[in-house]
C-alpha atoms as a PDB file:
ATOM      1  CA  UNK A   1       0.000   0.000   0.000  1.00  0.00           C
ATOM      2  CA  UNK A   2       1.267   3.484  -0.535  1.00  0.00           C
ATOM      3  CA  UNK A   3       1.690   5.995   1.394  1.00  0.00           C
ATOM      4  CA  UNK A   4      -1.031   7.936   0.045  1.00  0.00           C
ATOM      5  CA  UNK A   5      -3.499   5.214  -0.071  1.00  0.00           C
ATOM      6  CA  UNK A   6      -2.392   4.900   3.847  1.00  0.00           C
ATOM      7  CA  UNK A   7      -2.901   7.963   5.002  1.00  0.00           C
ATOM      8  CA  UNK A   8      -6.585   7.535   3.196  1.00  0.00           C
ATOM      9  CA  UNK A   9      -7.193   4.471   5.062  1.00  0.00           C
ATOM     10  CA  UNK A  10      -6.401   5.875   8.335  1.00  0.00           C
ATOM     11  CA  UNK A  11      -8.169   9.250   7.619  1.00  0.00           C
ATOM     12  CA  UNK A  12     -11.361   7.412   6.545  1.00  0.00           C
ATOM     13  CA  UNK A  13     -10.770   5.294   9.687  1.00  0.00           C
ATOM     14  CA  UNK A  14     -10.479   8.276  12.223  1.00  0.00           C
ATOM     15  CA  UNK A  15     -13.279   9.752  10.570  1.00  0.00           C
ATOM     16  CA  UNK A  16     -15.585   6.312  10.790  1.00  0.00           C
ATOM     17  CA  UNK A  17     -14.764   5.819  15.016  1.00  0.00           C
ATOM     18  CA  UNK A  18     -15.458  10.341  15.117  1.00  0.00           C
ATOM     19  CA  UNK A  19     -18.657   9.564  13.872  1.00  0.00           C
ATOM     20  CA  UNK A  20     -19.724   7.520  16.517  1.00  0.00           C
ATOM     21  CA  UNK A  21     -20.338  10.249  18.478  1.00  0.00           C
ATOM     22  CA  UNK A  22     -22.931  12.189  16.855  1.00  0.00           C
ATOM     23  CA  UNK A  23     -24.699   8.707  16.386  1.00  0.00           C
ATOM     24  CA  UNK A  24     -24.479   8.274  19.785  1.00  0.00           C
ATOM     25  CA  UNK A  25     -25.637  12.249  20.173  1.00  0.00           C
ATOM     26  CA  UNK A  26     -28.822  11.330  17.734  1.00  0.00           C
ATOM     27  CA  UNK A  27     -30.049   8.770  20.704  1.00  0.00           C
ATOM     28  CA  UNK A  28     -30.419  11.738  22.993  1.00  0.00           C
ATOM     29  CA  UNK A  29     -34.142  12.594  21.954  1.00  0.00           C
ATOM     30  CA  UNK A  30     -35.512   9.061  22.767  1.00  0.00           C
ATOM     31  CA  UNK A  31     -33.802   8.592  25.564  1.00  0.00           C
ATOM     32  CA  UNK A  32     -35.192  12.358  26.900  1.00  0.00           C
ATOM     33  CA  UNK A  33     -38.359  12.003  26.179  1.00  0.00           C
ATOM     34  CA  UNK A  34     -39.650   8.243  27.407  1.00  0.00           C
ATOM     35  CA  UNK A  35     -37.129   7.771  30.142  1.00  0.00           C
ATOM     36  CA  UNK A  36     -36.463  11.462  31.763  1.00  0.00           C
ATOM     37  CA  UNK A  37     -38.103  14.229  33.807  1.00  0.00           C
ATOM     38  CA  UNK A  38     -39.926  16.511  31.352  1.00  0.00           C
ATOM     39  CA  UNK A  39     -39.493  19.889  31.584  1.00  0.00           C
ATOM     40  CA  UNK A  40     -36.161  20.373  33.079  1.00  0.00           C
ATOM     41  CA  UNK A  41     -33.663  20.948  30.778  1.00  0.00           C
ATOM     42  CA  UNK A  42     -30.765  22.710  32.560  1.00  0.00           C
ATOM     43  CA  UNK A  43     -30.629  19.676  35.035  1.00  0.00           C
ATOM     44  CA  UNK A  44     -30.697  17.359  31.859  1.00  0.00           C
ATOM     45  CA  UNK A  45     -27.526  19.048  30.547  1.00  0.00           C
ATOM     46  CA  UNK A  46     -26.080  19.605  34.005  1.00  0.00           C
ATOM     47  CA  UNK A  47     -26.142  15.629  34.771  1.00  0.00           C
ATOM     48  CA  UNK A  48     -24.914  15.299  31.363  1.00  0.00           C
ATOM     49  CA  UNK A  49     -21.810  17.207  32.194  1.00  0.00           C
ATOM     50  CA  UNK A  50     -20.918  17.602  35.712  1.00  0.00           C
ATOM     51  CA  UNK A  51     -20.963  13.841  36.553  1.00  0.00           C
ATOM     52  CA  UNK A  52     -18.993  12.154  33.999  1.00  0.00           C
ATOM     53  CA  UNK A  53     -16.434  15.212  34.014  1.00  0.00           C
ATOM     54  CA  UNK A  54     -15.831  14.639  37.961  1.00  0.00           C
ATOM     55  CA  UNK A  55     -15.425  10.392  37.350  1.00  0.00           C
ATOM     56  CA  UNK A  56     -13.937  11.269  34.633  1.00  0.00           C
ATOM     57  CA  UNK A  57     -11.209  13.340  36.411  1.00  0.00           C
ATOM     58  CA  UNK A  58     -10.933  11.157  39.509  1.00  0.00           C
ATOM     59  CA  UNK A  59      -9.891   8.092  37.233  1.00  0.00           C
ATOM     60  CA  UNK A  60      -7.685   9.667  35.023  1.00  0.00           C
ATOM     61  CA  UNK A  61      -6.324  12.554  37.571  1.00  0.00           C
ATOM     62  CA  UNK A  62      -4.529  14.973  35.621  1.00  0.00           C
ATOM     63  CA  UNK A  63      -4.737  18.561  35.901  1.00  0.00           C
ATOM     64  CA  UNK A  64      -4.728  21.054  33.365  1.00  0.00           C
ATOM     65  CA  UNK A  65      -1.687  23.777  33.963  1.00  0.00           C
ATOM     66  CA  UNK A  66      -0.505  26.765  32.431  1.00  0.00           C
ATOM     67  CA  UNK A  67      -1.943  28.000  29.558  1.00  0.00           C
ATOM     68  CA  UNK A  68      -4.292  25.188  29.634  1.00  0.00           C
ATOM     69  CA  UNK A  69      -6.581  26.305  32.599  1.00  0.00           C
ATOM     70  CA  UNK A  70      -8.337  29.248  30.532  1.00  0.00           C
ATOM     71  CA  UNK A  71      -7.806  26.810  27.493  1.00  0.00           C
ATOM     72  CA  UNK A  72      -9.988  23.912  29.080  1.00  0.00           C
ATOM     73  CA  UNK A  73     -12.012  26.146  30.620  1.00  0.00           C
ATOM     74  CA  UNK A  74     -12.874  28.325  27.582  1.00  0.00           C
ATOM     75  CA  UNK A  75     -13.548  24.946  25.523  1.00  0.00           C
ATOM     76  CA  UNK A  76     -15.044  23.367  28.140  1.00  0.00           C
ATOM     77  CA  UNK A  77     -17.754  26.567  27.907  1.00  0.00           C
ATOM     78  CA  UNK A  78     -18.234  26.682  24.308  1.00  0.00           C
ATOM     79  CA  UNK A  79     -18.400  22.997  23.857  1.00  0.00           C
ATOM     80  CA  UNK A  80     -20.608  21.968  27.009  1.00  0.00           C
ATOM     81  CA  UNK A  81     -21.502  25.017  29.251  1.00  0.00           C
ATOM     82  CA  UNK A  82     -22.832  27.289  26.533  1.00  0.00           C
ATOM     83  CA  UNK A  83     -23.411  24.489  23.696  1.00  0.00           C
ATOM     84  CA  UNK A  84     -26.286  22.576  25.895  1.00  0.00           C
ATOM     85  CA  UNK A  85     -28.886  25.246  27.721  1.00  0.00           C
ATOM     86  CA  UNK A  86     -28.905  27.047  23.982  1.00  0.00           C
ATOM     87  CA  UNK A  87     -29.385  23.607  22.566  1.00  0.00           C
ATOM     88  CA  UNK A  88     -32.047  22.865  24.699  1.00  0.00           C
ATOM     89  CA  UNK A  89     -33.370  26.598  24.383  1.00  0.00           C
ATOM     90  CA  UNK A  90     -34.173  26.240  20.732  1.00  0.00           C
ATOM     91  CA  UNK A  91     -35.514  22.385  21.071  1.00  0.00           C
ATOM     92  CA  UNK A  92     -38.326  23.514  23.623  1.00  0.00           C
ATOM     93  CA  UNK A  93     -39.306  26.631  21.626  1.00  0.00           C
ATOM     94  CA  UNK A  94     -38.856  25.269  18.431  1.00  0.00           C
ATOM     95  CA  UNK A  95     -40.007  22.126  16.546  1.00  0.00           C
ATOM     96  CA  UNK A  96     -37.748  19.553  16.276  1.00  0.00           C
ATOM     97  CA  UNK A  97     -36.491  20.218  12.759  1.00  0.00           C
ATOM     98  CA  UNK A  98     -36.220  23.662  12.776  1.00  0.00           C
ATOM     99  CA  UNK A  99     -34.142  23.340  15.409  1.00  0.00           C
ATOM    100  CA  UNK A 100     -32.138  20.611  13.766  1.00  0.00           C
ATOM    101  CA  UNK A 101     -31.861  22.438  10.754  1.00  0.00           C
ATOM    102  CA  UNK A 102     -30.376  25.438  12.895  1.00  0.00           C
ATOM    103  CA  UNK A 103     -28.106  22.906  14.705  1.00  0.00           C
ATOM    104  CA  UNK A 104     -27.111  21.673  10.763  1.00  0.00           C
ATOM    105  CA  UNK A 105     -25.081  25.050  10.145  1.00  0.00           C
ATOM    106  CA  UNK A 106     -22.532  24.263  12.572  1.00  0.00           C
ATOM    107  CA  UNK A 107     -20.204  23.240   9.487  1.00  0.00           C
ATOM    108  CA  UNK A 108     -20.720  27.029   8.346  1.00  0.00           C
ATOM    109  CA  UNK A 109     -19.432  28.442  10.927  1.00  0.00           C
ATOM    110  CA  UNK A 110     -16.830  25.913  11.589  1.00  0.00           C
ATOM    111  CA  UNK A 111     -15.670  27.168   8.358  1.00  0.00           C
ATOM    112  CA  UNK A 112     -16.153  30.679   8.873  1.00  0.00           C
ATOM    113  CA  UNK A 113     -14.026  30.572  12.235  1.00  0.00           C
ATOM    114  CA  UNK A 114     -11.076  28.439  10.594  1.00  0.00           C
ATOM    115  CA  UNK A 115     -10.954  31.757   8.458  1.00  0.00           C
ATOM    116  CA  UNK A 116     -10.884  34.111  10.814  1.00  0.00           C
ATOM    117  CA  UNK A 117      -9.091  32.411  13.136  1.00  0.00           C
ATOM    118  CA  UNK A 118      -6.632  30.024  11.430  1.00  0.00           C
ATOM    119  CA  UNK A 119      -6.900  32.756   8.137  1.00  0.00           C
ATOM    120  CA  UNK A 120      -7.691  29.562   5.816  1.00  0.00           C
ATOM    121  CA  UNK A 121     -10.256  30.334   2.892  1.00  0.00           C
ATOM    122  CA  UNK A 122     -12.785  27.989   2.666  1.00  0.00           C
ATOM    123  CA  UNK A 123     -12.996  26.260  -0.707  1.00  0.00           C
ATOM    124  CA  UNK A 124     -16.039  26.116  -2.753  1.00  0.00           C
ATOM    125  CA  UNK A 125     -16.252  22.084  -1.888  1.00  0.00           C
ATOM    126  CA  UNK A 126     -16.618  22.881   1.668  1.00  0.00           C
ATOM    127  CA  UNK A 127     -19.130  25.764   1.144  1.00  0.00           C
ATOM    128  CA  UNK A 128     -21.148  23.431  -1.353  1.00  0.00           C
ATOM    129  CA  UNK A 129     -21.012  20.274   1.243  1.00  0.00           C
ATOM    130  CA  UNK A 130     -22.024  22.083   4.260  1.00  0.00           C
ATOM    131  CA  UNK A 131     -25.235  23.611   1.955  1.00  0.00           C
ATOM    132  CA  UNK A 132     -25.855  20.153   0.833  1.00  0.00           C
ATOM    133  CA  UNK A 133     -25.919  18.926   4.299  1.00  0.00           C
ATOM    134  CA  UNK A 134     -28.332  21.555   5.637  1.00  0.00           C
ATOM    135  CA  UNK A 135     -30.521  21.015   2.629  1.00  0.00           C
ATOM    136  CA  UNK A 136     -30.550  17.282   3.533  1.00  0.00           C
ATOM    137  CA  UNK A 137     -31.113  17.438   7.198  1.00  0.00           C
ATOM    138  CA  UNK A 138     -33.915  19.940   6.072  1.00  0.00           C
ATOM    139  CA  UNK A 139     -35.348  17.460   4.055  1.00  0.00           C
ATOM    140  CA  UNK A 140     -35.614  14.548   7.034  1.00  0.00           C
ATOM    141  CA  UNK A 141     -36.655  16.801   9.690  1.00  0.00           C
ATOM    142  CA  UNK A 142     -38.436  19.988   9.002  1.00  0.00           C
ATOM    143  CA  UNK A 143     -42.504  20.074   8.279  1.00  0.00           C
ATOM    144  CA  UNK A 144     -44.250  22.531   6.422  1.00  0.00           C
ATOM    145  CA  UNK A 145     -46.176  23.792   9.137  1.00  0.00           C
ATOM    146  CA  UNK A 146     -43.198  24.460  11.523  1.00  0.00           C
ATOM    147  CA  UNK A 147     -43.490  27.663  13.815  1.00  0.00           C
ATOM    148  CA  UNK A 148     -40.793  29.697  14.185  1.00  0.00           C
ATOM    149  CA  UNK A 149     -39.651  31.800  17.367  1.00  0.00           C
ATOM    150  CA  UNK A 150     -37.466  34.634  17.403  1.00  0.00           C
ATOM    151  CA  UNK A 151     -35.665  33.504  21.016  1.00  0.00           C
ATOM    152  CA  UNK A 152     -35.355  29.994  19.863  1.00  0.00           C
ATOM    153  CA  UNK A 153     -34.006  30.657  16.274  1.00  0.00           C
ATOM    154  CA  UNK A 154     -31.409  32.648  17.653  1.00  0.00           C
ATOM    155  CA  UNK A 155     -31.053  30.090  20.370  1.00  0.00           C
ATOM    156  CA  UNK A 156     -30.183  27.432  18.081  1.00  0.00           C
ATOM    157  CA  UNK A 157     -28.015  29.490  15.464  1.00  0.00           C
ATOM    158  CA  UNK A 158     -25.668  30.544  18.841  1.00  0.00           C
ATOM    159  CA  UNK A 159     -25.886  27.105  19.766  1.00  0.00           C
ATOM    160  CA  UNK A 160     -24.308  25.836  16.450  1.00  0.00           C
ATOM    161  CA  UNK A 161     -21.854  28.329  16.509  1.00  0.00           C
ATOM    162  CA  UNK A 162     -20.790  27.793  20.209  1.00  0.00           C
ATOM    163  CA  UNK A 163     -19.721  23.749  18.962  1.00  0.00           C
ATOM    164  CA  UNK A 164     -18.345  25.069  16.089  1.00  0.00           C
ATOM    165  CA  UNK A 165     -16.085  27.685  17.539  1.00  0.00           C
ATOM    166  CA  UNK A 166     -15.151  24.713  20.176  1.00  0.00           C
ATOM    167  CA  UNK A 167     -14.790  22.367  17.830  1.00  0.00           C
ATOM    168  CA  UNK A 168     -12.486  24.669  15.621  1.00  0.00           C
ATOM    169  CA  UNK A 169     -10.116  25.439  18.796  1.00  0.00           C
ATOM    170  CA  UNK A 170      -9.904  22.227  20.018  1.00  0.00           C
ATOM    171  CA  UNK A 171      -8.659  21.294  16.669  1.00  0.00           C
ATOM    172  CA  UNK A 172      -6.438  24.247  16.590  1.00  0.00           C
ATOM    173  CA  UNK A 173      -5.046  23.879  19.994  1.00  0.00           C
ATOM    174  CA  UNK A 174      -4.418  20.105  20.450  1.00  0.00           C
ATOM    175  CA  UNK A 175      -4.379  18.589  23.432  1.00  0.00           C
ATOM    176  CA  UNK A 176      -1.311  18.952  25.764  1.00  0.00           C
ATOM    177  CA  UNK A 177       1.691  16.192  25.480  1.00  0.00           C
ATOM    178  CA  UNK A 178       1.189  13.489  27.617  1.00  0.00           C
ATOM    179  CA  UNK A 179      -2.715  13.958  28.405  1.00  0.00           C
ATOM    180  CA  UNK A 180      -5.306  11.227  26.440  1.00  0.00           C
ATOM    181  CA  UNK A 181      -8.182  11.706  25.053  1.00  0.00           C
ATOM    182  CA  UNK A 182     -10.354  10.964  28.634  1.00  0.00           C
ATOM    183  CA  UNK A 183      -7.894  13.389  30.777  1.00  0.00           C
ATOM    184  CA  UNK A 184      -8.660  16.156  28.065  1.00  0.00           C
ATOM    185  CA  UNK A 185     -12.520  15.390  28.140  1.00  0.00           C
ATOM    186  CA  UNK A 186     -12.857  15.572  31.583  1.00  0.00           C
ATOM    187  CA  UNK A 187     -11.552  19.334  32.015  1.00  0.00           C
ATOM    188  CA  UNK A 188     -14.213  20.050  29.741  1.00  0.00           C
ATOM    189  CA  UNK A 189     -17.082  18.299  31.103  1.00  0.00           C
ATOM    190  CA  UNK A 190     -16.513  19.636  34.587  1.00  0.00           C
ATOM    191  CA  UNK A 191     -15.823  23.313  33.461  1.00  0.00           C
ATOM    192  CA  UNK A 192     -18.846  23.038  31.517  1.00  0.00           C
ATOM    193  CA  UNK A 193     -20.794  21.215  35.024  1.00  0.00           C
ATOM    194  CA  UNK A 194     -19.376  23.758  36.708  1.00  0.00           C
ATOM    195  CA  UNK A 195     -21.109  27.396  34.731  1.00  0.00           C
ATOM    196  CA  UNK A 196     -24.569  24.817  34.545  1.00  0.00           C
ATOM    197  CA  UNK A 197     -24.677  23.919  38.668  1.00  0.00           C
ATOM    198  CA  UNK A 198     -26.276  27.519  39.159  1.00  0.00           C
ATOM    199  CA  UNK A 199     -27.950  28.447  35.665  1.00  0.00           C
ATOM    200  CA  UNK A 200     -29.930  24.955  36.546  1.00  0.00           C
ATOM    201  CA  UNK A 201     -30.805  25.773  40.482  1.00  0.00           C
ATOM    202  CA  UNK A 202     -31.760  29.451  38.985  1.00  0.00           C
ATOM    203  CA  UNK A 203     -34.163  28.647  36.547  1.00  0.00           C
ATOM    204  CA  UNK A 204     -35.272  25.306  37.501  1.00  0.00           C
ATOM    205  CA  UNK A 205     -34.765  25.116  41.444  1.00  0.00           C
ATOM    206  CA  UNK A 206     -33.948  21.786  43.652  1.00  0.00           C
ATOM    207  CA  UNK A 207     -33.698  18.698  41.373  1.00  0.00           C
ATOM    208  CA  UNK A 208     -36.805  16.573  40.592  1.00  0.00           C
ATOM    209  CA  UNK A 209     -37.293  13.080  42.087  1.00  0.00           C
ATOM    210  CA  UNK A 210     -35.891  10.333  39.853  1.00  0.00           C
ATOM    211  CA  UNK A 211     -37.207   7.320  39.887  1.00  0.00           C
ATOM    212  CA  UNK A 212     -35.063   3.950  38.400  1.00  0.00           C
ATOM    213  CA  UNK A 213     -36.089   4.833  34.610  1.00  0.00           C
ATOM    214  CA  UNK A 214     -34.941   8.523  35.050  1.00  0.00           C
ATOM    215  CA  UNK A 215     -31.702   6.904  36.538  1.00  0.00           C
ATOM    216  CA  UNK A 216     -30.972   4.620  34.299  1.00  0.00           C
ATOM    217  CA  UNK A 217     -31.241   7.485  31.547  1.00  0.00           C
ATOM    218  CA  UNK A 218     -28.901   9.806  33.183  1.00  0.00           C
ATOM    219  CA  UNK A 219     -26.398   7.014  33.562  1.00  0.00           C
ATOM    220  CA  UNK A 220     -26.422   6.279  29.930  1.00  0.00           C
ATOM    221  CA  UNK A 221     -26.555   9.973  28.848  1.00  0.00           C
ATOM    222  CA  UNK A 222     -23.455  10.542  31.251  1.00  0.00           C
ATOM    223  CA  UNK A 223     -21.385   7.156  29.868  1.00  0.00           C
ATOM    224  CA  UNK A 224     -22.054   6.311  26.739  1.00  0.00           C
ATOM    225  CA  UNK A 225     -24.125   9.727  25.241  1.00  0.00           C
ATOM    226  CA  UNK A 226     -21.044  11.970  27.173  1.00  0.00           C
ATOM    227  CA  UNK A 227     -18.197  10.843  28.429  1.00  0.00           C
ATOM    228  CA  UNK A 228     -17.112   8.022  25.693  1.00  0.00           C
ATOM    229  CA  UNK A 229     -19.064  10.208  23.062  1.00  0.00           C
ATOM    230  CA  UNK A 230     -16.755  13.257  23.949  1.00  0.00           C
ATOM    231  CA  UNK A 231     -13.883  11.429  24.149  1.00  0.00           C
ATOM    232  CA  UNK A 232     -13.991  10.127  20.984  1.00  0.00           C
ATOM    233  CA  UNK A 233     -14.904  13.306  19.063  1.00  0.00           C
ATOM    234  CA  UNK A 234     -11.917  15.022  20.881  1.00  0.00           C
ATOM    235  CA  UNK A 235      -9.895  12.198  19.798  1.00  0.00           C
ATOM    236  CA  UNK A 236     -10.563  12.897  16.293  1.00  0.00           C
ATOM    237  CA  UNK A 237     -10.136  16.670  16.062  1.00  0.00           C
ATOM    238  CA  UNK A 238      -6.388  15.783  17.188  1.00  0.00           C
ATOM    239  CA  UNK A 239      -6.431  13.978  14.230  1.00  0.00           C
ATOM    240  CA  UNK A 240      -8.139  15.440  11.392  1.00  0.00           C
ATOM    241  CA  UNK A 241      -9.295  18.920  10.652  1.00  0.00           C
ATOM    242  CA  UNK A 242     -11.778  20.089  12.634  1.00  0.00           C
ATOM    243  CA  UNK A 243     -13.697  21.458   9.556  1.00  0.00           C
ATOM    244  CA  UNK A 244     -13.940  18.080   8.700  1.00  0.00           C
ATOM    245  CA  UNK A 245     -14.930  16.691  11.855  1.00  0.00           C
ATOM    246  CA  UNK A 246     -17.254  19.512  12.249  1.00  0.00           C
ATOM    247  CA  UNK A 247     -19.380  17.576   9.152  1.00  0.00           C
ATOM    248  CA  UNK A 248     -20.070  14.527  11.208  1.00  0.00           C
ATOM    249  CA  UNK A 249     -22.576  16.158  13.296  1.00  0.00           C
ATOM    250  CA  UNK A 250     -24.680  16.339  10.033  1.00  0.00           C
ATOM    251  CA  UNK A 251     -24.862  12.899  11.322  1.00  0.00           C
ATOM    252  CA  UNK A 252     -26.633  13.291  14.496  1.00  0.00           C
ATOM    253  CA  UNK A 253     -30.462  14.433  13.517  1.00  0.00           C
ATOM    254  CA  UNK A 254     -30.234  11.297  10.858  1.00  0.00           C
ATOM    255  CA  UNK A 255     -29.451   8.995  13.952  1.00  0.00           C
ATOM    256  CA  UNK A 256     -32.352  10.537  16.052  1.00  0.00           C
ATOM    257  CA  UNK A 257     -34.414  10.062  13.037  1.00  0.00           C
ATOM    258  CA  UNK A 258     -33.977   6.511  12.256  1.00  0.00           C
ATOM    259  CA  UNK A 259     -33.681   5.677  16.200  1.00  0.00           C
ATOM    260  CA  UNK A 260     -37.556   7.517  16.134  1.00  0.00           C
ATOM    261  CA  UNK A 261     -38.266   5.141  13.005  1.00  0.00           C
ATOM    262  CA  UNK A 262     -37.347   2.121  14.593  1.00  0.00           C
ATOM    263  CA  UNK A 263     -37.550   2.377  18.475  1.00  0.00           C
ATOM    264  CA  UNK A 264     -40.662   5.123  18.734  1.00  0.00           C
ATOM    265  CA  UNK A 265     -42.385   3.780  15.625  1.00  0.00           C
ATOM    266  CA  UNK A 266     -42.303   7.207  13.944  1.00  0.00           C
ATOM    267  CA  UNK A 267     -42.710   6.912  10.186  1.00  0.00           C
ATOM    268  CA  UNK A 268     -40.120   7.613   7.552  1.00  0.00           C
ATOM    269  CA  UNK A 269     -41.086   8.840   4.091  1.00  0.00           C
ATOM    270  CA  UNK A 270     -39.407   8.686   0.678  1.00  0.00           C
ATOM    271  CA  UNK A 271     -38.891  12.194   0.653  1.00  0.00           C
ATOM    272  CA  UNK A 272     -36.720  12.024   4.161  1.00  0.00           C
ATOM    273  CA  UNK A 273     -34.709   8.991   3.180  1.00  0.00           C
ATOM    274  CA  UNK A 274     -33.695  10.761   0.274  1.00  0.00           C
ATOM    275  CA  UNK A 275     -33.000  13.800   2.645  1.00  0.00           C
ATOM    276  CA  UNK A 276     -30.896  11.458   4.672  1.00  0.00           C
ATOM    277  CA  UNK A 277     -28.897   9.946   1.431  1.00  0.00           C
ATOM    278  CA  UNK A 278     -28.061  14.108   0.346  1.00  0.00           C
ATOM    279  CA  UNK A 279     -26.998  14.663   4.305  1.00  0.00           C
ATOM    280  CA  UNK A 280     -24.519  11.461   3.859  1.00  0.00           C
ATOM    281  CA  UNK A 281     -23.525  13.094   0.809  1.00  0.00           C
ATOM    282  CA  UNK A 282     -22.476  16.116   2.323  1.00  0.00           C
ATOM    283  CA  UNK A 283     -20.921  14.584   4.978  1.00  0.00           C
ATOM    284  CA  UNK A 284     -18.541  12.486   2.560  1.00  0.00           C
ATOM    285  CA  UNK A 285     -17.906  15.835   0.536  1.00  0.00           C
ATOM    286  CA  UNK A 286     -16.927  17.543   3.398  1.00  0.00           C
ATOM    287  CA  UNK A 287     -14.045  15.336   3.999  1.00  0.00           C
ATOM    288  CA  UNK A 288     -12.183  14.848   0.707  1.00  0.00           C
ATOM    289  CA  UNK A 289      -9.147  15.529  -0.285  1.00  0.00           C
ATOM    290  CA  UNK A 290      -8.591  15.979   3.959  1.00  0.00           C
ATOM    291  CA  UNK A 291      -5.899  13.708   5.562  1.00  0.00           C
ATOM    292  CA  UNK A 292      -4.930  13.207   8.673  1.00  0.00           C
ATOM    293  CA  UNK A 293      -2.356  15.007  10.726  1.00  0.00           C
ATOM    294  CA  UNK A 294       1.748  13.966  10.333  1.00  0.00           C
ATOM    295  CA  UNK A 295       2.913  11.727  13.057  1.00  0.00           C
ATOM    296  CA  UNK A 296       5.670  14.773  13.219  1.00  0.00           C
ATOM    297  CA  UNK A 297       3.120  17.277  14.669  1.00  0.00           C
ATOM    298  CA  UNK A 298       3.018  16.302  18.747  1.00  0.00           C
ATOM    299  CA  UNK A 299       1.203  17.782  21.404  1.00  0.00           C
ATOM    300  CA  UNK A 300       2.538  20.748  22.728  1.00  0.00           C
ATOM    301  CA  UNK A 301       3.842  20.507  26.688  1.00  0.00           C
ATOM    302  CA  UNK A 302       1.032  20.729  29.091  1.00  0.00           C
ATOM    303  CA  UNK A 303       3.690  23.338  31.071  1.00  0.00           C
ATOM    304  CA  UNK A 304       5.904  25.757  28.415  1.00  0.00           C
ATOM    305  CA  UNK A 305       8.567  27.651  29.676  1.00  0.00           C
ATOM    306  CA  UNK A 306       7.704  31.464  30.409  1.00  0.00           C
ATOM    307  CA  UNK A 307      10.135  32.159  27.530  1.00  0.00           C
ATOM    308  CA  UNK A 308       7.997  30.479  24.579  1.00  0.00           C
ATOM    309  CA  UNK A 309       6.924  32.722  22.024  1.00  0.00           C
ATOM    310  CA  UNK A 310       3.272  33.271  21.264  1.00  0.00           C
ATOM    311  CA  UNK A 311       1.897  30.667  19.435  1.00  0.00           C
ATOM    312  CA  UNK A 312       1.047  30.900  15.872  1.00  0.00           C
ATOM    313  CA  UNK A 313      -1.158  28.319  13.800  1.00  0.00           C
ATOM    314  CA  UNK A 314       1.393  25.605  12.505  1.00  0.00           C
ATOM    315  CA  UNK A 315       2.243  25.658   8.425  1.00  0.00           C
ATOM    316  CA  UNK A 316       1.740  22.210   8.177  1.00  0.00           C
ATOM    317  CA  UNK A 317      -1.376  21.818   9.966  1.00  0.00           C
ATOM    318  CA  UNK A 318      -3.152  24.753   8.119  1.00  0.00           C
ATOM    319  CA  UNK A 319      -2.100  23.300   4.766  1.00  0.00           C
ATOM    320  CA  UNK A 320      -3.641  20.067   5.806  1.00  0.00           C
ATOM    321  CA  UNK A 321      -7.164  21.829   6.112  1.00  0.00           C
ATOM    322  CA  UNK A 322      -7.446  21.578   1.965  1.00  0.00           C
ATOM    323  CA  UNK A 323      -9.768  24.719   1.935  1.00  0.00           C
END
C-alpha cells in the first residue's frame, strides 16, 4: 500500500470511530423524552456534564496547567456550558427540525471561524457540502407547518456556533503532550458542570425526584451519550481537521431520526430517506481531499517555559485543512 493510499485508510478510519459520536448524540431525543423528567432541561444538561467530568477526572487525575486552565475552561464553555442550555433553548421553543436544521449550520461556521481564526479560505467544496448537508437534514426533519420563534431561532443558530467555535479550537489547539483523550474530556465536562450547577438551580430550582427509569437514563446519557461520546470526538479533532470533523454532526439528527423510526415507531417517508442519502452526501464531501495530521506534529507541553513565544497556527497543519 502506498503511502497515500495509507494515510486515506487511516483518515477514513479516524473519521468512521469520530462519527460515533454524533450517532451516539442522535439517541439523545428518545432517551429524553420516554425515560427522563420533562421539563427540566438545565438539570438534563447539568447531569450530562458535571458527573462524567468529575469520574472522569478522579480516574484519570490529571490537571490542566498553564496555559491550559483558561484553554480547558474556555472549551469546556463553548463545547458543554454554553453548547447545551442554547441547545435545549431552541428544542423547547422550536419544533424539532427547525431546530435541527439550525443545529445543521454548525459546518458554516466551523468554516467561517477556521478563516478568521486560522486565516484559511474555505474552498467552494466545503461551502457546497455544508449547503448540501443543511438542505438534507432539512429534508428529514423539518414540516411545512413548523413555527418559528425569534428567542429559539437565535437560540439554536448561537448554539451551532458555540460547537463550532469549540470544535475549531480544540482542533487548533491540540491537546497537551502526555494527556489522552479521557484526561482532556474531563476538564471540559466539569468546566462546563461547573457554569450549569447555578444556571440549573436558577431557573429550575432543587432537582426533581428520579425514579429507576430517570436513573438509568442519566447514567447512559453521562457514559455512553457523554463521556465516551466526547472522548472520541476530541480524539478525532487531534487527528483530522476540525472542519472536517465539524461535518459529522450532520450525522446526528439522521441517527435521532432513524432511532424515532425504529424504536418510537415514527414513520419515515421517501422524501426524508432521500433527505438522509443528500446529508450522507455532504458529509462524505466535506471530507475529501482531507488527511490526517503527520505523526511529526506532537502535542505541545502541558507546562511551556515562560520564555515560549506566542503561538502561531502551525504551516503544516493549516495546509492540511485543503480549503
Amino acid at each position: 500500500m502506498t503511502g497515500t493510499a495509507a494515510a486515506r485508510g487511516s483518515t477514513a478510519a479516524i473519521l468512521a470511530i469520530t462519527g460515533l459520536a454524533p450517532l451516539v448524540w442522535g439517541t439523545t431525543y428518545a432517551v429524553t423524552s420516554e425515560f427522563l423528567p420533562p421539563e427540566r432541561p438545565m438539570f438534563t444538561a447539568l447531569m450530562r456534564a458535571l458527573p462524567a467530568g468529575l469520574v472522569l477526572l478522579g480516574a484519570t487525575r490529571v490537571l490542566p496547567r498553564g496555559r491550559w486552565i483558561g484553554r480547558s475552561a474556555l472549551l469546556g464553555v463553548l463545547n458543554i456550558g454554553a453548547f447545551f442550555p442554547l441547545l435545549f433553548l431552541a428544542a423547547y421553543r422550536l419544533p424539532g427540525g427547525v431546530a435541527a436544521v439550525l443545529g445543521s449550520a454548525a459546518p458554516l461556521f466551523a468554516l467561517a471561524f477556521a478563516a478568521v481564526l486560522l486565516r484559511v479560505r474555505p474552498s467552494g467544496r466545503k461551502l457546497l457540502a455544508a449547503a448540501i448537508g443543511m438542505l438534507g437534514v432539512a429534508l428529514v426533519v423539518l414540516r411545512a407547518n413548523a413555527a418559528l420563534d425569534t428567542i429559539g431561532v437565535l437560540a439554536g443558530l448561537a448554539g451551532a456556533a458555540s460547537m463550532a467555535a469549540g470544535t475549531v479550537l480544540t482542533g487548533h489547539w491540540g491537546r497537551p503532550e502526555g494527556v489522552g483523550p479521557l484526561a482532556f474530556t474531563s476538564w471540559q465536562l466539569t468546566a462546563g458542570g461547573v457554569v450549569l450547577l447555578p444556571l440549573a438551580l436558577i431557573t429550575e430550582g432543587a432537582p426533581p425526584a428520579l425514579d429507576g427509569s430517570a436513573i438509568g437514563g442519566y447514567l447512559y446519557l453521562g457514559v455512553l451519550g457523554t463521556a465516551a461520546a466526547y472522548a472520541l470526538w476530541f480524539r478525532g479533532l487531534a487527528r483530522v481537521p476540525a472542519t472536517s470533523v465539524a461535518f459529522l454532526g450532520l450525522l446526528s439528527p439522521l441517527s435521532a431520526a432513524v432511532i424515532g423510526w425504529l424504536a418510537l415507531g415514527q414513520s419515515l417517508t421517501p422524501l426524508q430517506v432521500l433527505g438522509m442519502a443528500i446529508a450522507l452526501g455532504g458529509t462524505v464531501l466535506g471530507q475529501v481531499g482531507d488527511r490526517a495530521q503527520p505523526p511529526s506534529e506532537r502535542p505541545e507541553p502541558l507546562s511551556p517555559s515562560v520564555t515560549d513565544a506566542p503561538e502561531l497556527a502551525d504551516p503544516r497543519q493549516l495546509s492540511s485543512i485543503e480549503e
